[in-house]
Protein backbone atom coordinates (compact mmCIF):
# COMPACT_ATOMS: atom_id res chain seq x y z
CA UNK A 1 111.09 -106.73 -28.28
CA UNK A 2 110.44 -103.20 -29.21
CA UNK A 3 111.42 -100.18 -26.50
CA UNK A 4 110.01 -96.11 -26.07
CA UNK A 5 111.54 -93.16 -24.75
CA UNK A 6 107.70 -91.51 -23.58
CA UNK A 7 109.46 -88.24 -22.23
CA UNK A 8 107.71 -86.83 -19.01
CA UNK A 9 104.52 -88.87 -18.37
CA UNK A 10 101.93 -88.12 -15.27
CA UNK A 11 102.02 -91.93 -12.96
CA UNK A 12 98.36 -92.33 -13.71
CA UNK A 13 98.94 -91.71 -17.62
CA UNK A 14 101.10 -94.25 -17.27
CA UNK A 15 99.70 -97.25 -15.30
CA UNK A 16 97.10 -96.74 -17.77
CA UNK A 17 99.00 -97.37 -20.31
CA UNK A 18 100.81 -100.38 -18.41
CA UNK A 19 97.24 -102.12 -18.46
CA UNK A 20 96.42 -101.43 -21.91
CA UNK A 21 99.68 -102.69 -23.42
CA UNK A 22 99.69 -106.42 -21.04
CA UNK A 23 96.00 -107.28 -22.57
CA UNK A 24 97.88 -106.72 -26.07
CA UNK A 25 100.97 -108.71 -24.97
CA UNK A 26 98.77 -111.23 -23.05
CA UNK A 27 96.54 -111.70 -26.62
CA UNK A 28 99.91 -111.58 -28.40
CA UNK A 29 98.98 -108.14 -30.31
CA UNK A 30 101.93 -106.69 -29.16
CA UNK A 31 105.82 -107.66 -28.76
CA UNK A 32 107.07 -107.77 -25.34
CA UNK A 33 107.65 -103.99 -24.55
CA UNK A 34 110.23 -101.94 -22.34
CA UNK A 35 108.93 -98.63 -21.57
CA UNK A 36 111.19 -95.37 -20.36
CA UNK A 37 110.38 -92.51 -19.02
CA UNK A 38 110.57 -90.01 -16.33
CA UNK A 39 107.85 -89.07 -14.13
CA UNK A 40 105.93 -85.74 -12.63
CA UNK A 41 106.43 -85.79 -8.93
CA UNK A 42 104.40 -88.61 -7.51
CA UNK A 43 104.53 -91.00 -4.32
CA UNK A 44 103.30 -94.87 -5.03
CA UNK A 45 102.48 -97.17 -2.05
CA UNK A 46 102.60 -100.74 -3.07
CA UNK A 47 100.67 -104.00 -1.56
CA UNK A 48 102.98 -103.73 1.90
CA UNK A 49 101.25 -100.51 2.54
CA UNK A 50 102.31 -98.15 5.75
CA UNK A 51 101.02 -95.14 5.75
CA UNK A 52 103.32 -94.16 8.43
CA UNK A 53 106.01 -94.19 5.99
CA UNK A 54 104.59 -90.69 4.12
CA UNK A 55 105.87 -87.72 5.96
CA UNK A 56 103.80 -85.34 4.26
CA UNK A 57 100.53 -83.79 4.75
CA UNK A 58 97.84 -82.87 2.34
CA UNK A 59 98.59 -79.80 2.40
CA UNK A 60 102.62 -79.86 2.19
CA UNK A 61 101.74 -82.43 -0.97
CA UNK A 62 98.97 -80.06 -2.43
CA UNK A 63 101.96 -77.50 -1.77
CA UNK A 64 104.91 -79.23 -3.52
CA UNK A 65 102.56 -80.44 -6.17
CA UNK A 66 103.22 -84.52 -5.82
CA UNK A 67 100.45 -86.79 -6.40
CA UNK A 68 100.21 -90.19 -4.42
CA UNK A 69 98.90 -92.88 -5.73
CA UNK A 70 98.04 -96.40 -4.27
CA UNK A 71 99.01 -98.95 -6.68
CA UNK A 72 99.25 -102.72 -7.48
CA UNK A 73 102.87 -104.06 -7.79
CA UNK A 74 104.67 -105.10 -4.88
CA UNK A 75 106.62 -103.24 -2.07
CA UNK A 76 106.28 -100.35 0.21
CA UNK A 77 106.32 -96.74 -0.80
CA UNK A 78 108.50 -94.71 -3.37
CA UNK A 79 109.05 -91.34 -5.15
CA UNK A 80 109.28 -90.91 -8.93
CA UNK A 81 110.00 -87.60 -10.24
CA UNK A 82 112.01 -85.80 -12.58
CA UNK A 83 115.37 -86.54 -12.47
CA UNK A 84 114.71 -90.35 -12.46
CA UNK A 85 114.94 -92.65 -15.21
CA UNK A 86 111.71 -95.31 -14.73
CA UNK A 87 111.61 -98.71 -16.85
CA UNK A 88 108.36 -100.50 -17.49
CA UNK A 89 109.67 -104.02 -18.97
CA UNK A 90 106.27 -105.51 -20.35
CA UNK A 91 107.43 -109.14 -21.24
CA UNK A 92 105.21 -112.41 -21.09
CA UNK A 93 106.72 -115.06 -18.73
CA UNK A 94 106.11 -118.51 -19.63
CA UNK A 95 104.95 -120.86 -16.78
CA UNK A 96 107.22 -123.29 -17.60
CA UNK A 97 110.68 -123.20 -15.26
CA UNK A 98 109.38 -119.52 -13.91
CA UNK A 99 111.57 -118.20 -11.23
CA UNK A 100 110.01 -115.04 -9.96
CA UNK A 101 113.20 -114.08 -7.93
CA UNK A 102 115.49 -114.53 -10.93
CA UNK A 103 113.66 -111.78 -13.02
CA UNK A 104 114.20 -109.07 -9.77
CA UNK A 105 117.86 -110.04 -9.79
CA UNK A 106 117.54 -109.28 -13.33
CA UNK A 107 116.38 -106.23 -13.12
CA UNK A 108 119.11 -105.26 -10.91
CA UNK A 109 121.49 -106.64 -13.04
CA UNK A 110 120.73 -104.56 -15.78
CA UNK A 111 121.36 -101.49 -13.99
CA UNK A 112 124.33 -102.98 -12.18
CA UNK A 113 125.98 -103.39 -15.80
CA UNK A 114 125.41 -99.96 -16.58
CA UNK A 115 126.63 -98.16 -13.25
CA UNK A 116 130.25 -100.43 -14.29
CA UNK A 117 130.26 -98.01 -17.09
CA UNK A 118 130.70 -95.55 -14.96
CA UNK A 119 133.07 -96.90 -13.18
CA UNK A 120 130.92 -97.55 -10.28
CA UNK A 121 130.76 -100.98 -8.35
CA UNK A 122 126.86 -101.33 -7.50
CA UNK A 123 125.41 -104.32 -5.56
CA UNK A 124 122.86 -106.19 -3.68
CA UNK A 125 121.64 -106.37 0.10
CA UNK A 126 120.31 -109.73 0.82
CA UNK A 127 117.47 -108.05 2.40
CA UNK A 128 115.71 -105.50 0.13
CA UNK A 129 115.52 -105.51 -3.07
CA UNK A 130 117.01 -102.88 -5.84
CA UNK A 131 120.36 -101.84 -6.54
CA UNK A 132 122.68 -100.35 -3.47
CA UNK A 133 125.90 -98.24 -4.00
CA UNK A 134 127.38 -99.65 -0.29
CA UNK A 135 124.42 -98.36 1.87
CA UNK A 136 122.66 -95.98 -0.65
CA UNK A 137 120.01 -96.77 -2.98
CA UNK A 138 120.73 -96.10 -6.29
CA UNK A 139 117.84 -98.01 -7.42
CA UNK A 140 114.01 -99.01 -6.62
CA UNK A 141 112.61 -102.30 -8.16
CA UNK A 142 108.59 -103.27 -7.43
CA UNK A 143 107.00 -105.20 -9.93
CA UNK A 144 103.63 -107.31 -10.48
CA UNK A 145 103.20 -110.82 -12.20
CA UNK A 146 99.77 -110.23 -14.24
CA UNK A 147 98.32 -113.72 -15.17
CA UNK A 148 97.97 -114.19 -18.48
CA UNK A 149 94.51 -115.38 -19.84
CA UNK A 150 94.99 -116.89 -23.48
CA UNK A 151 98.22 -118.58 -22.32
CA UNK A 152 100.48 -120.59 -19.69
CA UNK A 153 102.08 -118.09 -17.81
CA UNK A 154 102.47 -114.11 -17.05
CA UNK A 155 103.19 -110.73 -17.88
CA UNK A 156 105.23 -108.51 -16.14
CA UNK A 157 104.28 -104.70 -15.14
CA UNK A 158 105.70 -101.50 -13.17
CA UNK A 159 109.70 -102.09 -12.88
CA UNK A 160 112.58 -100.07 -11.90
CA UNK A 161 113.55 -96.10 -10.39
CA UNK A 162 116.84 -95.02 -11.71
CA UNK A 163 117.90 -91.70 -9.81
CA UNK A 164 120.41 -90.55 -12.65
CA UNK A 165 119.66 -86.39 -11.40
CA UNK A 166 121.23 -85.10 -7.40
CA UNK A 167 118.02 -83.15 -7.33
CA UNK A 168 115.91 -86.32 -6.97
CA UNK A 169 117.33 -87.01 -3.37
CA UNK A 170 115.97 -83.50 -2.06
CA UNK A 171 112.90 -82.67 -4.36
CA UNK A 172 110.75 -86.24 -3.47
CA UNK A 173 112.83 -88.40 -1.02
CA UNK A 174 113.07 -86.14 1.92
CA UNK A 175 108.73 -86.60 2.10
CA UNK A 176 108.64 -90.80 2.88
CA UNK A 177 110.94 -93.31 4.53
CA UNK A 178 111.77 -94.74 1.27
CA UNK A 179 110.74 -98.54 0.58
CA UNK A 180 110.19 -98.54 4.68
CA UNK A 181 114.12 -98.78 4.86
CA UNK A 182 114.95 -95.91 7.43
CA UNK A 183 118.55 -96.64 8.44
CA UNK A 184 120.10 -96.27 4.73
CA UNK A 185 120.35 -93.53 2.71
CA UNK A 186 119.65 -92.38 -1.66
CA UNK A 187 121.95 -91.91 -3.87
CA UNK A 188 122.01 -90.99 -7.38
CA UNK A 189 124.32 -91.46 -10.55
CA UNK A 190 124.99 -87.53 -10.82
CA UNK A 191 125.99 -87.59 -6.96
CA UNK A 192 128.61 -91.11 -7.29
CA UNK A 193 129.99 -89.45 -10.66
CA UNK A 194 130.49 -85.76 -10.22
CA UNK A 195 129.28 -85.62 -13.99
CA UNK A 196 126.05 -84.14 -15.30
CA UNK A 197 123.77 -86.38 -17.26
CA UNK A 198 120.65 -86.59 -19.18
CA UNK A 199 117.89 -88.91 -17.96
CA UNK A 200 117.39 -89.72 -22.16
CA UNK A 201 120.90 -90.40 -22.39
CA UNK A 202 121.18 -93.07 -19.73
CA UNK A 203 117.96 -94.82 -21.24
CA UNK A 204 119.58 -95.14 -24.66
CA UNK A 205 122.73 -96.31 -22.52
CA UNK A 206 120.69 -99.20 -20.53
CA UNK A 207 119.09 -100.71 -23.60
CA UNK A 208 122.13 -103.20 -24.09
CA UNK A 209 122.58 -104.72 -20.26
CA UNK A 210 118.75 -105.01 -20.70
CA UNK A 211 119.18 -107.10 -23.83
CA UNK A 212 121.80 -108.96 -22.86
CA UNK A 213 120.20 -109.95 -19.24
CA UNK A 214 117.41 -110.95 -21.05
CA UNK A 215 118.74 -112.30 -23.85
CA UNK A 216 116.94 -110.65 -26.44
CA UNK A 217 118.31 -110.13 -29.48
CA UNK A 218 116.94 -107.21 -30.88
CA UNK A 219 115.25 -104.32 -29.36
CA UNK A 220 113.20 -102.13 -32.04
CA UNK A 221 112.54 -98.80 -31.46
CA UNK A 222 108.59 -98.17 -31.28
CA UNK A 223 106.95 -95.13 -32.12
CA UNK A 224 103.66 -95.35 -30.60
CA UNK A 225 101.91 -92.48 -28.92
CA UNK A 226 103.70 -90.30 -30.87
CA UNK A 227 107.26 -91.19 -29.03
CA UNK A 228 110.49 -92.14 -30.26
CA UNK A 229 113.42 -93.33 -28.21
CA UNK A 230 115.88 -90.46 -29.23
């Protein structure tokens, strides 16, 4: 499985990119692929779409500079900005014993392994997916199951919102009921440490709970589009 550290990325640069990389994956040019990043300020609505659930104007959007973009993984709507640590985990599927649910809950555990490093006890509401600090969301998962065409099964695309930066609660959250979840609050890992941390850093620092969840035994650094994962 190979990994990339892409920097700051526009969201439509991005789900470009997404697209491009599962027809590779799907005609098995490509290794499965883990992609992190951080985004420019940007608002996705997924397939449960309610518009209600974005605060904002035009013009207070135009005015804070966040693009919104209606997209295809699952879920209601979301912020990703700088600040946040976003994972695209690329990976082909096989049809065979697929449990849709169990890759979600691994997901979350991933980034349940790495807020124990921090001494930090994250969970799970039955209810909602991502990953909850008691009733603050540390983490956003949405994800889409892309069919694969040359084989039995499918490849995964979109993923997970780390807030690692405090600055993420007030610059993008404040603008949408987040996920359509109104009665809990955000959190972040800068806000539940007292520490201040690099979005880079925690990417190098989730590689292992990834791997391990996943089982895959090596993850190789890839330097396409001119990235590397330092």
């Amino acid at each position: 499985m190979e990994h990339t550290w892409l920097s700051r990325l526009k969201y439509g640069e991005a789900w470009e990119l997404q697209k491009k990389l599962v027809k590779e994956i799907d005609r098995q040019d490509r290794e499965d692929t883990l992609l992190l990043l951080e985004h420019s300020p940007t608002y996705t609505i997924g397939t449960d779409r309610h518009p209600e659930h974005l605060l904002y104007g035009s013009e207070e959007l135009a005015r804070r500079g966040i693009e919104v973009f209606e997209i295809d993984r699952g879920g209601d709507i979301t912020y990703h900005g700088p600040g946040q640590l976003v994972g695209y985990p690329l990976l082909y599927l096989e049809a065979d014993g697929l449990d849709l649910h169990k890759y979600l809950r691994n997901l979350e555990e991933s980034i349940i392994k790495l807020l124990a490093e921090y001494g930090i006890q994250g969970g799970r509401k039955p209810e909602y997916t991502g990953v909850w600090v008691g009733d603050r969301k540390v983490a956003a998962i949405g994800v889409k199951f892309n069919k694969a065409r040359t084989r039995r099964g499918f490849i995964t695309s979109h993923g997970f919102a780390f807030n690692v930066k405090k600055n993420v609660e007030a610059d993008g959250f404040s603008g949408i009921v987040p996920c359509g979840i109104a009665e809990y609050g955000i959190t972040s890992l800068e806000a539940l440490t007292g520490a201040e941390l690099g979005v880079a850093e925690i990417g190098r620092r989730i590689l292992p709970h990834f791997a391990e969840v996943f089982d895959y035994p090596i993850l190789t650094e890839s330097s396409f589009l001119g990235s590397s994962a330092g």
